[in-house]
PDB file of N, CA and C in Angstrom:
ATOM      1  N   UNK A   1      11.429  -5.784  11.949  1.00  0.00           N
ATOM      2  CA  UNK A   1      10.784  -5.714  10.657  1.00  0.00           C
ATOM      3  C   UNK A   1      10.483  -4.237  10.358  1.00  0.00           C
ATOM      4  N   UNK A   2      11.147  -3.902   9.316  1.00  0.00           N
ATOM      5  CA  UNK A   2      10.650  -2.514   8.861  1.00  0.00           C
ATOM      6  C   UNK A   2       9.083  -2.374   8.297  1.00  0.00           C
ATOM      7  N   UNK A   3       9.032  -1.282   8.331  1.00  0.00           N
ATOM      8  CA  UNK A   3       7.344  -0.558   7.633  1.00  0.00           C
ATOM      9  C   UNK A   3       7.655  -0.451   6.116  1.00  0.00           C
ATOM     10  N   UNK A   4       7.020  -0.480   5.421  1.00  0.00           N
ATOM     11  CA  UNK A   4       6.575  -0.296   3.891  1.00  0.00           C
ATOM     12  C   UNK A   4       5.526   0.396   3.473  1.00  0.00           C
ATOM     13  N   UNK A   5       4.958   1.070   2.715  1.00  0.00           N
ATOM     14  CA  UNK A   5       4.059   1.841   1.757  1.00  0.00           C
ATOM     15  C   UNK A   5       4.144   1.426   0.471  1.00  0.00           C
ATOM     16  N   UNK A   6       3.276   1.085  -0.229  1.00  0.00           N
ATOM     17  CA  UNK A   6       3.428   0.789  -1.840  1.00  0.00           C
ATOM     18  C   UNK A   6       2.420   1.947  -2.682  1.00  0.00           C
ATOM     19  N   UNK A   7       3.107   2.276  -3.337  1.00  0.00           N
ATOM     20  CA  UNK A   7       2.355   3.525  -4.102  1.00  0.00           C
ATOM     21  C   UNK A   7       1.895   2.708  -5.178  1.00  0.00           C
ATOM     22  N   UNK A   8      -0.019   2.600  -5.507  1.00  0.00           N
ATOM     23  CA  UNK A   8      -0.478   2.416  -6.182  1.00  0.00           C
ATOM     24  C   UNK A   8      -1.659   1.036  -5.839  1.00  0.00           C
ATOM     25  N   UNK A   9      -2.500   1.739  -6.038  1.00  0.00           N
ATOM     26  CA  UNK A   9      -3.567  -0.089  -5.282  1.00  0.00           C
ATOM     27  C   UNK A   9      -4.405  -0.526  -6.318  1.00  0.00           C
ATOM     28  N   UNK A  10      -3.616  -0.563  -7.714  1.00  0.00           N
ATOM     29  CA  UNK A  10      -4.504  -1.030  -8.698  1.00  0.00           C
ATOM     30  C   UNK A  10      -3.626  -2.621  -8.649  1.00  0.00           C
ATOM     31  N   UNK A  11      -3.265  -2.872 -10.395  1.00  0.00           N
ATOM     32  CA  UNK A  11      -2.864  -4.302 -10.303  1.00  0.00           C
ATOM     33  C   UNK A  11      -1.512  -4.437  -9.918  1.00  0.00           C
ATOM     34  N   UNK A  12      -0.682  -3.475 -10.421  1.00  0.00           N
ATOM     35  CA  UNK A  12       0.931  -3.582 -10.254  1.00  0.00           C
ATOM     36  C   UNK A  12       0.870  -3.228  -8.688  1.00  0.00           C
ATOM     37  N   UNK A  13       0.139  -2.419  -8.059  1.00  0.00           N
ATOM     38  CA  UNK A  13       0.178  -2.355  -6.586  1.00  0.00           C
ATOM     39  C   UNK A  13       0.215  -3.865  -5.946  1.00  0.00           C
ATOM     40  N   UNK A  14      -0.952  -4.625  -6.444  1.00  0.00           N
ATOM     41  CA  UNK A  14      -1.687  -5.809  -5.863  1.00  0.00           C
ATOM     42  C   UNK A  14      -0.447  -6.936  -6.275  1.00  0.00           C
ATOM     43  N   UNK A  15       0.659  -6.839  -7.277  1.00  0.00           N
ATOM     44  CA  UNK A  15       1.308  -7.730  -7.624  1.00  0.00           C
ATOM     45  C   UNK A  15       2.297  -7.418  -6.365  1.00  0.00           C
ATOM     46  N   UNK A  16       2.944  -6.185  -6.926  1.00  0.00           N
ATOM     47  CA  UNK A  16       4.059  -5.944  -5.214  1.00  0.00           C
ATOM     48  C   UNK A  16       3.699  -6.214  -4.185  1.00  0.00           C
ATOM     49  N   UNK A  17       2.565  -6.036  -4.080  1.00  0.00           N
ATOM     50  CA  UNK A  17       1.993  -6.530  -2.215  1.00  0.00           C
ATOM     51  C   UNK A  17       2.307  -8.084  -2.244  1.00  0.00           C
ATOM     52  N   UNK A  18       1.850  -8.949  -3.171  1.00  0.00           N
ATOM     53  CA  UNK A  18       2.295 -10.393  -3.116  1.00  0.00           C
ATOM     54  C   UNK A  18       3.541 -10.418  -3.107  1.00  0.00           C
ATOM     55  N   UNK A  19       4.455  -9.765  -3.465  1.00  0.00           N
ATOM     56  CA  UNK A  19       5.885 -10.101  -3.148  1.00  0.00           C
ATOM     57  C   UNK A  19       6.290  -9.842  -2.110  1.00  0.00           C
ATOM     58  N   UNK A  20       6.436  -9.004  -1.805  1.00  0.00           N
ATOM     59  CA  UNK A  20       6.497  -8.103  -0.237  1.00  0.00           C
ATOM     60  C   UNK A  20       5.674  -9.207   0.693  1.00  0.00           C
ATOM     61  N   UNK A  21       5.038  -9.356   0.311  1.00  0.00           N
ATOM     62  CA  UNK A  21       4.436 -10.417   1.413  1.00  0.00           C
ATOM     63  C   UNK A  21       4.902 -12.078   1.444  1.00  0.00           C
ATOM     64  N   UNK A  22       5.439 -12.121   0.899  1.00  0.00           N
ATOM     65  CA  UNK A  22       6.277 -13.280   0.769  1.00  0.00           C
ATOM     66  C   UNK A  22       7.604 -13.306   0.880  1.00  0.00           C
ATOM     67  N   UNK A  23       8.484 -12.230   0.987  1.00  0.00           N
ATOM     68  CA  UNK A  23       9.538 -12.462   1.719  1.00  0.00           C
ATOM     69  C   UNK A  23       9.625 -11.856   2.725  1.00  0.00           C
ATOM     70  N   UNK A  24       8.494 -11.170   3.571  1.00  0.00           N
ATOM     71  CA  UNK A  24       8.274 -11.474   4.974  1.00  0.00           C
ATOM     72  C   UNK A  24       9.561 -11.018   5.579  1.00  0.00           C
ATOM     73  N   UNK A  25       9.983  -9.713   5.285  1.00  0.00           N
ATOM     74  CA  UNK A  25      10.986  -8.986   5.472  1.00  0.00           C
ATOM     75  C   UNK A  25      10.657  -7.711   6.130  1.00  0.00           C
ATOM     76  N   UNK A  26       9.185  -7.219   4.941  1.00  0.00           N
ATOM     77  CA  UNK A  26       8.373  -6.266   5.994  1.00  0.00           C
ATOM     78  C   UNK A  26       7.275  -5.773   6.225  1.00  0.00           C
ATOM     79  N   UNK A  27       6.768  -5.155   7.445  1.00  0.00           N
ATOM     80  CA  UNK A  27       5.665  -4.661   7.298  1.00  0.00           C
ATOM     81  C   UNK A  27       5.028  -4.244   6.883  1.00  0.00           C
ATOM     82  N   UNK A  28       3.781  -4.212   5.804  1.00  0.00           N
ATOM     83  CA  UNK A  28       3.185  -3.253   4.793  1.00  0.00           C
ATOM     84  C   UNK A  28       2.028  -2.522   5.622  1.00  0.00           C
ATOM     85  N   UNK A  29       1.785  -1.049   6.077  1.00  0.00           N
ATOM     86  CA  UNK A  29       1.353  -0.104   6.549  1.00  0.00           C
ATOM     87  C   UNK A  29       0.027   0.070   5.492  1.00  0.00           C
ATOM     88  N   UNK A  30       0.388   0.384   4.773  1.00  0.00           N
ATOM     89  CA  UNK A  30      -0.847   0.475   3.395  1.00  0.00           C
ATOM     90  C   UNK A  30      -0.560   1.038   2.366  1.00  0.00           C
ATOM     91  N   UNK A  31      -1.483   1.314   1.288  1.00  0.00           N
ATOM     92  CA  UNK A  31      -0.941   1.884   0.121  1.00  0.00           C
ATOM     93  C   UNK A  31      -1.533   3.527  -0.512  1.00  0.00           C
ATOM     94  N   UNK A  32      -0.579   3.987  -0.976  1.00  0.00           N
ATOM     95  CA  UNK A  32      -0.871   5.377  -1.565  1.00  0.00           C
ATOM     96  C   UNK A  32      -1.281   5.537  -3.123  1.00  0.00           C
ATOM     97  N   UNK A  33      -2.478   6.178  -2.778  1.00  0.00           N
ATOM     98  CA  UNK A  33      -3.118   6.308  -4.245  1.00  0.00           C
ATOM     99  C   UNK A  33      -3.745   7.614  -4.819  1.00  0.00           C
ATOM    100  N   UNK A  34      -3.599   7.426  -5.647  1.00  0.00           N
ATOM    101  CA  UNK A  34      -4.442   9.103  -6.087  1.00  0.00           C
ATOM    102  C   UNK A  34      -5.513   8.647  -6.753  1.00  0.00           C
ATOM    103  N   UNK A  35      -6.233   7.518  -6.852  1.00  0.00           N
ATOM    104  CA  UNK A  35      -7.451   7.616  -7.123  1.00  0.00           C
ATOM    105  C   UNK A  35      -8.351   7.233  -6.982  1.00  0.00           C
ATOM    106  N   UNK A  36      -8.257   6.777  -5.110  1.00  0.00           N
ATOM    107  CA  UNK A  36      -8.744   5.398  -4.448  1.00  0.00           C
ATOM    108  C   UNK A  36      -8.909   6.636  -3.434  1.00  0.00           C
ATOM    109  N   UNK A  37     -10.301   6.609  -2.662  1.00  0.00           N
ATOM    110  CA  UNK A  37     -10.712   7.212  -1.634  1.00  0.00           C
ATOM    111  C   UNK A  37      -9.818   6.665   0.143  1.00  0.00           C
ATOM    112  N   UNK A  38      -9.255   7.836   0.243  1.00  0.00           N
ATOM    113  CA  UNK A  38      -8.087   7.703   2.051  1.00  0.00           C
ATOM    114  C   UNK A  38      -9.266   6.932   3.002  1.00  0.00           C
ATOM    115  N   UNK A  39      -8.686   5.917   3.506  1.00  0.00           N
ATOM    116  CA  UNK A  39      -9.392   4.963   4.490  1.00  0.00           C
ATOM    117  C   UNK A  39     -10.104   3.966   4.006  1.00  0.00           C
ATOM    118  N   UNK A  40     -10.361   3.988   2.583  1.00  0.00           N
ATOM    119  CA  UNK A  40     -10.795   2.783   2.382  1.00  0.00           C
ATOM    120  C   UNK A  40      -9.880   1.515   2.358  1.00  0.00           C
ATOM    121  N   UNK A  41      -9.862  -0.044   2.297  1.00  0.00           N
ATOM    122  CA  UNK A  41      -9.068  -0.635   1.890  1.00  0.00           C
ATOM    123  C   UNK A  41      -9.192  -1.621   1.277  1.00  0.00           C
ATOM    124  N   UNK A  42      -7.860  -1.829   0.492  1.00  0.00           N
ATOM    125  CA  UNK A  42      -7.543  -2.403  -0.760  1.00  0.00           C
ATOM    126  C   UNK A  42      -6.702  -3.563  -0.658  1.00  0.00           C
ATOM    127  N   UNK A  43      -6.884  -5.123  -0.887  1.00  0.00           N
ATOM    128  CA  UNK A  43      -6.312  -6.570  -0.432  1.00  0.00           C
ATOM    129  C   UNK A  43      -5.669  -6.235   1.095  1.00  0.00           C
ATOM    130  N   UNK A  44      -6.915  -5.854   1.632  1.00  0.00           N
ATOM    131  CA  UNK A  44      -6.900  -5.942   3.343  1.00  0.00           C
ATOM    132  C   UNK A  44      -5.910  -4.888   3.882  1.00  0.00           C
ATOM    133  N   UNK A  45      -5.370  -4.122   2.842  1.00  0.00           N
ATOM    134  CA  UNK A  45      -5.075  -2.436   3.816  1.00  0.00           C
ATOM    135  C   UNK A  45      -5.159  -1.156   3.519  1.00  0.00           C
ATOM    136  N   UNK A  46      -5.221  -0.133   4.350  1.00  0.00           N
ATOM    137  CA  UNK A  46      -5.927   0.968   4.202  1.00  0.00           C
ATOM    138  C   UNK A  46      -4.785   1.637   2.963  1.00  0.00           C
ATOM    139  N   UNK A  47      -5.855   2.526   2.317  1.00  0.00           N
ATOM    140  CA  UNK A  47      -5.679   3.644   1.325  1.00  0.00           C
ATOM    141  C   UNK A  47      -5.391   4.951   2.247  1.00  0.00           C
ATOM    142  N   UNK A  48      -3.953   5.310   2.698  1.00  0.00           N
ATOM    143  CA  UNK A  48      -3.167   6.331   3.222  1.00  0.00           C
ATOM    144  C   UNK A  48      -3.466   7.774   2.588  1.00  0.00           C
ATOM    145  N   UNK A  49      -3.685   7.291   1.543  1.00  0.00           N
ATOM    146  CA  UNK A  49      -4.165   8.711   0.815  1.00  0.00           C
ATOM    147  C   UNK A  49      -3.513   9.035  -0.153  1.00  0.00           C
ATOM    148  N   UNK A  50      -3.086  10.919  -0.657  1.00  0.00           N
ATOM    149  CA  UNK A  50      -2.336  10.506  -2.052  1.00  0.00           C
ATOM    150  C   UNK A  50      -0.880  10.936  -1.526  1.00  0.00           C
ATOM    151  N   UNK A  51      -0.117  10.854  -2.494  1.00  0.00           N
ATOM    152  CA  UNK A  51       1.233  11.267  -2.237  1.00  0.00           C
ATOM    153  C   UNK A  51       1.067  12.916  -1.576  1.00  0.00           C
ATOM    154  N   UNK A  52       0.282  13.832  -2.031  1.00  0.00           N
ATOM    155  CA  UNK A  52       0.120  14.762  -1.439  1.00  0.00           C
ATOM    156  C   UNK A  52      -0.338  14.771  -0.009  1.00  0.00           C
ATOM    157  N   UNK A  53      -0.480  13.866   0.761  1.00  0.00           N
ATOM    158  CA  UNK A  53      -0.850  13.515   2.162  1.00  0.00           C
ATOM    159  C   UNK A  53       0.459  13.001   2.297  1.00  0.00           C
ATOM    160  N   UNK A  54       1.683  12.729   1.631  1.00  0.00           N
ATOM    161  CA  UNK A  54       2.833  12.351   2.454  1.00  0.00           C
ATOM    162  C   UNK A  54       3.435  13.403   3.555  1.00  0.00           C
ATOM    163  N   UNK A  55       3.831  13.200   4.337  1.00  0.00           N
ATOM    164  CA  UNK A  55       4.905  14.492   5.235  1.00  0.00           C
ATOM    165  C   UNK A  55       5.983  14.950   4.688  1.00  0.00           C
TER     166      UNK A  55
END
């Protein structure tokens, strides 16, 4: 099972996470946001931080 990131933890975030999670294809790691505080979390996973915290 691969890893995943979804950029964005408002509603369109929260809709992709239900999909992604239903075809159970892959792992979701957490999501990237720019306007959601890093470590908090959002429908049970952590806020990674913003795209500027990517590598």
């Amino acid at each position: 099972m691969e890893n995943i990131v979804i950029f964005g933890a408002s509603g369109h975030g929260s809709v992709v996470l239900d999909c992604i999670e239903k075809e159970s294809r892959y792992k979701v790691v957490g999501f990237i946001d720019s306007t959601k505080k890093k470590g908090s979390k959002q429908n049970g996973y952590e806020i990674l931080g913003t795209e500027y915290d990517l590598p």
